[in-house]
Protein backbone atom coordinates (compact mmCIF):
# COMPACT_ATOMS: atom_id res chain seq x y z
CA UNK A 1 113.24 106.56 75.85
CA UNK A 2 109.80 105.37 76.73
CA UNK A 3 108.69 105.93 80.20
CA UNK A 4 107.72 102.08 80.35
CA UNK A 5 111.40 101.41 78.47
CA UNK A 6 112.59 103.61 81.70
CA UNK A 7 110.82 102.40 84.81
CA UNK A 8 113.76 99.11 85.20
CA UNK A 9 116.53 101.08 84.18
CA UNK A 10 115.97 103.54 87.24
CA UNK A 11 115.30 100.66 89.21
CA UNK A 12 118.62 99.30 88.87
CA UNK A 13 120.42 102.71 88.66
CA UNK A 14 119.02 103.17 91.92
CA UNK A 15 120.52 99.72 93.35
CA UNK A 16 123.99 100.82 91.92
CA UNK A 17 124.51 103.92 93.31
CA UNK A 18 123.73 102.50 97.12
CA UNK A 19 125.70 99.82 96.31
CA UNK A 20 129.55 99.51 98.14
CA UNK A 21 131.11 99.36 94.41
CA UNK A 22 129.05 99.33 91.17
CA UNK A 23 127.54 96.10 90.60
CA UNK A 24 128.82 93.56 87.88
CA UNK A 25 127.91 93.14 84.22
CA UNK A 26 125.44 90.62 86.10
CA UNK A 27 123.24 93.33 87.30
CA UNK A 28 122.33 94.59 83.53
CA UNK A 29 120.63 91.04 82.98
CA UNK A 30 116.84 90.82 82.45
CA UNK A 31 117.44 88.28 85.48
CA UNK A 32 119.47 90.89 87.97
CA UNK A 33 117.23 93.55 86.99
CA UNK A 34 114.18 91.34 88.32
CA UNK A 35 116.22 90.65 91.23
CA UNK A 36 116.91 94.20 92.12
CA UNK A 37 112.90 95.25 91.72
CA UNK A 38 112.18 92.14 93.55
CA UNK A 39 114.54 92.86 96.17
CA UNK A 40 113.24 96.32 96.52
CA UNK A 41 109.89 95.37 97.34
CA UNK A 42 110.72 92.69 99.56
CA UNK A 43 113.53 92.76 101.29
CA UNK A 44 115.24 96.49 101.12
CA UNK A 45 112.68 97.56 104.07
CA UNK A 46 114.60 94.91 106.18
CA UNK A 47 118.29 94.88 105.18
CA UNK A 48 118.40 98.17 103.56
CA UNK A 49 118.50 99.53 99.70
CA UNK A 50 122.24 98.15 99.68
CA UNK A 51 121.84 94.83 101.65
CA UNK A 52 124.12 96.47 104.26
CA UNK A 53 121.25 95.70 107.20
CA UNK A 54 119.17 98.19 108.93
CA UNK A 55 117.46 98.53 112.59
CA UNK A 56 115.32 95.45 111.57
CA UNK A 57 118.22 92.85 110.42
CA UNK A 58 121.72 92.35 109.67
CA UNK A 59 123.52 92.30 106.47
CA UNK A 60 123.08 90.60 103.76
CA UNK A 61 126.38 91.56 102.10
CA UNK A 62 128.74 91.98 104.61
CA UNK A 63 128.01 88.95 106.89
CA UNK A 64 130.13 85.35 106.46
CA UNK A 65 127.53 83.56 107.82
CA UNK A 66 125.25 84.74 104.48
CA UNK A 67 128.09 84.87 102.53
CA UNK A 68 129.59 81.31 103.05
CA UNK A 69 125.81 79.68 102.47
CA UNK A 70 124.97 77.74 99.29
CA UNK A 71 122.58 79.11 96.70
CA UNK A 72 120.17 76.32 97.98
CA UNK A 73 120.41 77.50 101.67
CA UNK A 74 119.30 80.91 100.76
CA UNK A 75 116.43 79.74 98.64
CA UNK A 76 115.60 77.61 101.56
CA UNK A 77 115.69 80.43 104.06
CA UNK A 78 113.82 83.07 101.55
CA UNK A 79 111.02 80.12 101.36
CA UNK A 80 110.84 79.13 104.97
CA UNK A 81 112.07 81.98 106.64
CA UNK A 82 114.13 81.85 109.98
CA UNK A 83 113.33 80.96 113.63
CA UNK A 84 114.95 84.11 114.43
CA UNK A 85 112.31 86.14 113.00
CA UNK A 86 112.66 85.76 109.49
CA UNK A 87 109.16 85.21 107.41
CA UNK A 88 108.71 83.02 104.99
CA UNK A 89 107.90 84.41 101.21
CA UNK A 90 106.95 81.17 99.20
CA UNK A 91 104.20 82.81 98.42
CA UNK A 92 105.90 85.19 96.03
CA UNK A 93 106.94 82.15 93.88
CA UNK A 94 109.70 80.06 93.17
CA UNK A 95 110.73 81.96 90.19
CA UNK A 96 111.33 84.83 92.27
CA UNK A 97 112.82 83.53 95.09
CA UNK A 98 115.36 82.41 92.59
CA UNK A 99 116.20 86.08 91.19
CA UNK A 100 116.86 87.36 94.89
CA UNK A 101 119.13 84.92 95.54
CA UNK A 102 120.81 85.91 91.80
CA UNK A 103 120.55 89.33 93.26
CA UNK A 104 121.97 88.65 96.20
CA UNK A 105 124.89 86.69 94.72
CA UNK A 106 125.25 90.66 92.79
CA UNK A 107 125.37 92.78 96.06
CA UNK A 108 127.84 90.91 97.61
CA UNK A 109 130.12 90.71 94.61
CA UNK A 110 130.10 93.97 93.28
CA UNK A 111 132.52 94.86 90.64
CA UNK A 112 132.98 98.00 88.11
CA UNK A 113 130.21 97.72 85.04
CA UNK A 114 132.23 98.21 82.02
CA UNK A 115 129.01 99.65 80.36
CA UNK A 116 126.08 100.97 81.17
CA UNK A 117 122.88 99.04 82.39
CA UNK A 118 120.51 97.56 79.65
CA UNK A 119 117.41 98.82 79.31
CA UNK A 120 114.80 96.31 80.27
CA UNK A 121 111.18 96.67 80.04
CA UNK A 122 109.24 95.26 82.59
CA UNK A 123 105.60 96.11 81.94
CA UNK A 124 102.57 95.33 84.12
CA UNK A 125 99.54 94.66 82.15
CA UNK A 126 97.48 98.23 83.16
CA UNK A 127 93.61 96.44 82.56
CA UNK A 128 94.41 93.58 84.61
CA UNK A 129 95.53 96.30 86.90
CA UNK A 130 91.96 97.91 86.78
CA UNK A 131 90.48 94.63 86.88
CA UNK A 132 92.74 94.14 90.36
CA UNK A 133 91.92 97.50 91.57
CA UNK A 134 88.15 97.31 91.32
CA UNK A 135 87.96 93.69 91.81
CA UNK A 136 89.88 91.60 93.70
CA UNK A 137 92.27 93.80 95.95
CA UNK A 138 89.69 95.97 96.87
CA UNK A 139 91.29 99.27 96.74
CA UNK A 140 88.10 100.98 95.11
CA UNK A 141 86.28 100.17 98.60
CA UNK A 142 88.50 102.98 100.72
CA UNK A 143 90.08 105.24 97.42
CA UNK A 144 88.72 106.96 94.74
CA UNK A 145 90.27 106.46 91.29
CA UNK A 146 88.72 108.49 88.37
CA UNK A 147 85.77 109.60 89.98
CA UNK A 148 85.08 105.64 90.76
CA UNK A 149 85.22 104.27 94.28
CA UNK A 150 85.01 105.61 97.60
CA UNK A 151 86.60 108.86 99.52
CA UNK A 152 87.77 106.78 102.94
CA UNK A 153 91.37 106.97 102.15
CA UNK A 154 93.25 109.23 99.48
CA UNK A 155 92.09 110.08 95.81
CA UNK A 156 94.61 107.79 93.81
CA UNK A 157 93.75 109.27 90.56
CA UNK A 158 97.17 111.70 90.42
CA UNK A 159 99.46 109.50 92.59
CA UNK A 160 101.09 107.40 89.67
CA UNK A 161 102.14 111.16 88.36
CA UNK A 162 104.78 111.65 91.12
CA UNK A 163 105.10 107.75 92.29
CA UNK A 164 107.34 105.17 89.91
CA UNK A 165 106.02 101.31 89.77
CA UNK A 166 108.14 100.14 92.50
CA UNK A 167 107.24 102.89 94.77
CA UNK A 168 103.40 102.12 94.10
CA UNK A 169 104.49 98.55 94.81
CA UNK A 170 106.70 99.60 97.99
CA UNK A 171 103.32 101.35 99.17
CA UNK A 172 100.90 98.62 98.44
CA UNK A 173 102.74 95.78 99.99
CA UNK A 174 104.54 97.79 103.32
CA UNK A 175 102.16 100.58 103.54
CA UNK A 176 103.30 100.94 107.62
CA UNK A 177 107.02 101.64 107.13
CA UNK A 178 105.67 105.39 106.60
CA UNK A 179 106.49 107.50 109.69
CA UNK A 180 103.51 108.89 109.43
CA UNK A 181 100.24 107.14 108.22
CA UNK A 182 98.36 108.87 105.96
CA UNK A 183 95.22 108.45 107.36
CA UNK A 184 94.51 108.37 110.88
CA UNK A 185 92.64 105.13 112.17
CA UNK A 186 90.96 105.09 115.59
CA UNK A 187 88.79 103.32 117.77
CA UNK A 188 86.43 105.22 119.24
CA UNK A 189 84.50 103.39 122.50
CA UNK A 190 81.08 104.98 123.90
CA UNK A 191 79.88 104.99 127.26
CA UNK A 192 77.51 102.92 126.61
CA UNK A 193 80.10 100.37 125.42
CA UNK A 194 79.68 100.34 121.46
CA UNK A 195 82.74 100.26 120.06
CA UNK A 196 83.52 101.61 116.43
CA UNK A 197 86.90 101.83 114.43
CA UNK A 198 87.59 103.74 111.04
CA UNK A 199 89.08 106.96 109.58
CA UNK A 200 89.26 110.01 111.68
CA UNK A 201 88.10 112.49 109.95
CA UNK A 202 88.03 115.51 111.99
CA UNK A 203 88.09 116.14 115.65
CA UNK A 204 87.97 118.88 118.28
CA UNK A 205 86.99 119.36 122.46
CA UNK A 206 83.55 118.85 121.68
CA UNK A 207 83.69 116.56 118.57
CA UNK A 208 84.90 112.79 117.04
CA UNK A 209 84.01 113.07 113.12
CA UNK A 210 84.83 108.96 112.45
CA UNK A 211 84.30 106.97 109.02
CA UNK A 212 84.18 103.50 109.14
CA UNK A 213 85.22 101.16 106.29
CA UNK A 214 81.66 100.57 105.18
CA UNK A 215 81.63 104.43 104.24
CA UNK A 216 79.07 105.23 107.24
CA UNK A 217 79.95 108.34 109.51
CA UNK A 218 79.42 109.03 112.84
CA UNK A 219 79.58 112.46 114.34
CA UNK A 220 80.50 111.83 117.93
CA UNK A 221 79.87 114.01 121.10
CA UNK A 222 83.14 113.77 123.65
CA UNK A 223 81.26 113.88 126.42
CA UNK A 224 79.44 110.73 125.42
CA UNK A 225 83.05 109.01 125.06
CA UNK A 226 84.97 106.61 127.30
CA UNK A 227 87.92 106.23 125.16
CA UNK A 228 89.67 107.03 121.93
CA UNK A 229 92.09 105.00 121.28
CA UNK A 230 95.16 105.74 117.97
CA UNK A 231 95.68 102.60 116.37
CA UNK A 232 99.24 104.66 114.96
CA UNK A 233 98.71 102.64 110.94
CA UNK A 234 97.13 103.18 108.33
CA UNK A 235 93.78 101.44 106.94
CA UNK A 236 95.22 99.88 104.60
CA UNK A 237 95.53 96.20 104.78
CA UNK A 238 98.93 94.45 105.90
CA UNK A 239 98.87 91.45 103.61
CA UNK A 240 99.04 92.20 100.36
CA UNK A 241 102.51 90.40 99.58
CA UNK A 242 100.51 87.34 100.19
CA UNK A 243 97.54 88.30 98.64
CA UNK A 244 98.44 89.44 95.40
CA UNK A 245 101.40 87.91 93.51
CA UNK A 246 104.31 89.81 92.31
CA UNK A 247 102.46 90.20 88.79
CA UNK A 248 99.56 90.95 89.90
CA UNK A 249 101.07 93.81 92.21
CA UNK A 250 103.09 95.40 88.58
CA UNK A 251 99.52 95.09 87.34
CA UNK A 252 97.97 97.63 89.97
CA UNK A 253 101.05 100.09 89.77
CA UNK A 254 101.25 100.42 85.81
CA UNK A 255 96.90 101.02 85.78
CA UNK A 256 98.13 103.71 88.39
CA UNK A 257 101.06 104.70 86.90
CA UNK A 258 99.56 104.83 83.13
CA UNK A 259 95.67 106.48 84.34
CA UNK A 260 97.70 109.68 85.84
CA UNK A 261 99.67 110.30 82.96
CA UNK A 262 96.44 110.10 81.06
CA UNK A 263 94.44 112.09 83.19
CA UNK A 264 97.44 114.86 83.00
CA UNK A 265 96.92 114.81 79.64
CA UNK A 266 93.45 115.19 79.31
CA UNK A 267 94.09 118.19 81.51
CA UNK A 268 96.40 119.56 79.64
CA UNK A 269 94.41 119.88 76.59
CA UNK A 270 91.72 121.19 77.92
């Protein structure tokens, strides 16, 4: 099996086994299979992996008040979002509004498969990816891919080796649901009331070793410091579900995904 051929059958093998009961013959649809990658990257950090709920919002499986809606009333609510805290995603399309609401029609009537899933291959297109990735989303401007871009944030050149397309996606569009950020961004405040905010990059008693987004440094004495302040995220930007559109996002992750693999292997025969 191709790794491409593979990436939406682990998707939805993933879905089934967190799934109360194995989903129905639904789930092995090109259409449910969208739904579940869909739902991964936009709703699981919410309502959980199985649509049980989580600490941020109640279930979407269990519940009679989500239950008892009408297809139209969730497509509504995906769309518009809630008063009660819900966002809006309209701008992830109509098209995929419609498979989580398929999806979610799947989680909450789960039933035995009497075969196994399909495998569907749901391939990003990895030059519009590069195009993205130098271009329009930016990433070259804080991460280094192929010796290309800058060294604020992480060298992505190996991550699509030990990262699948929906993590990559997972990463790119909720990059704070990490305990831990990978990068630390501060905001360092002199005395003489400049204020600057980027990467720490090293620290001690006597020492602030900042990088702002531009790529400057500044090596900072502590004693010439009124405050430091931990900004406890990450630099990367927070809206890249509206940003970039669901294609466009399995466009970055397969350029990822597909330049590691090749890198690996121009490794390897070296």
């Amino acid at each position: 099996m191709r790794l491409r051929e593979m990436r939406g059958y682990l998707c939805v093998c993933a879905i089934c086994v967190v799934v109360s009961g194995s989903p129905s013959a639904l789930a092995q649809t090109p259409s449910g299979i969208l739904g579940a990658r869909r739902y991964l990257q936009f709703c699981a950090a919410c309502h959980g992996s199985d649509g049980r709920g989580g600490n941020k919002a109640a279930s979407l499986v269990t519940s009679d008040s989500v239950r008892t809606r009408s297809d139209e009333d969730l497509f509504r609510i995906i769309h518009d979002g809630t008063a009660e805290g819900m966002p809006a995603f309209a701008q992830i399309g109509e098209d995929n509004i419609r498979v989580l609401v398929h999806f979610l029609r799947i989680l909450q009537n789960g039933t035995a498969p009497e075969k196994p899933p399909q495998r569907v291959a749901i391939a990003g297109d990895p030059d519009a990816g590069s195009a993205l990735f130098f271009g329009k989303a930016q990433c070259a401007s804080c991460h280094r891919m192929q010796g290309k871009g800058r060294y604020i944030a992480s060298d992505l050149t190996a991550y699509g080796r030990i990262h699948n397309v929906d993590a990559i996606v997972r990463a790119i569009v909720d990059p704070h649901a990490q305990s831990t950020p990978s990068v630390r961004v501060v905001t360092v405040t002199t005395k003489k009331g400049q204020t600057l905010t980027g990467v720490l990059k090293n620290e001690d008693n006597f020492s602030v070793d900042l990088q702002t987004q531009d790529g400057r440094y500044f090596l900072l004495d502590r004693s010439q410091l009124a405050r430091v302040s931990d900004s406890g995220r990450s630099l990367m930007p927070r809206d890249y579900a509206q940003v970039l559109s669901p294609r466009e996002l399995d466009d970055i992750a397969e350029f990822l995904r597909l330049a590691a693999s090749k890198t690996a292997l121009m490794n390897s025969e070296q």
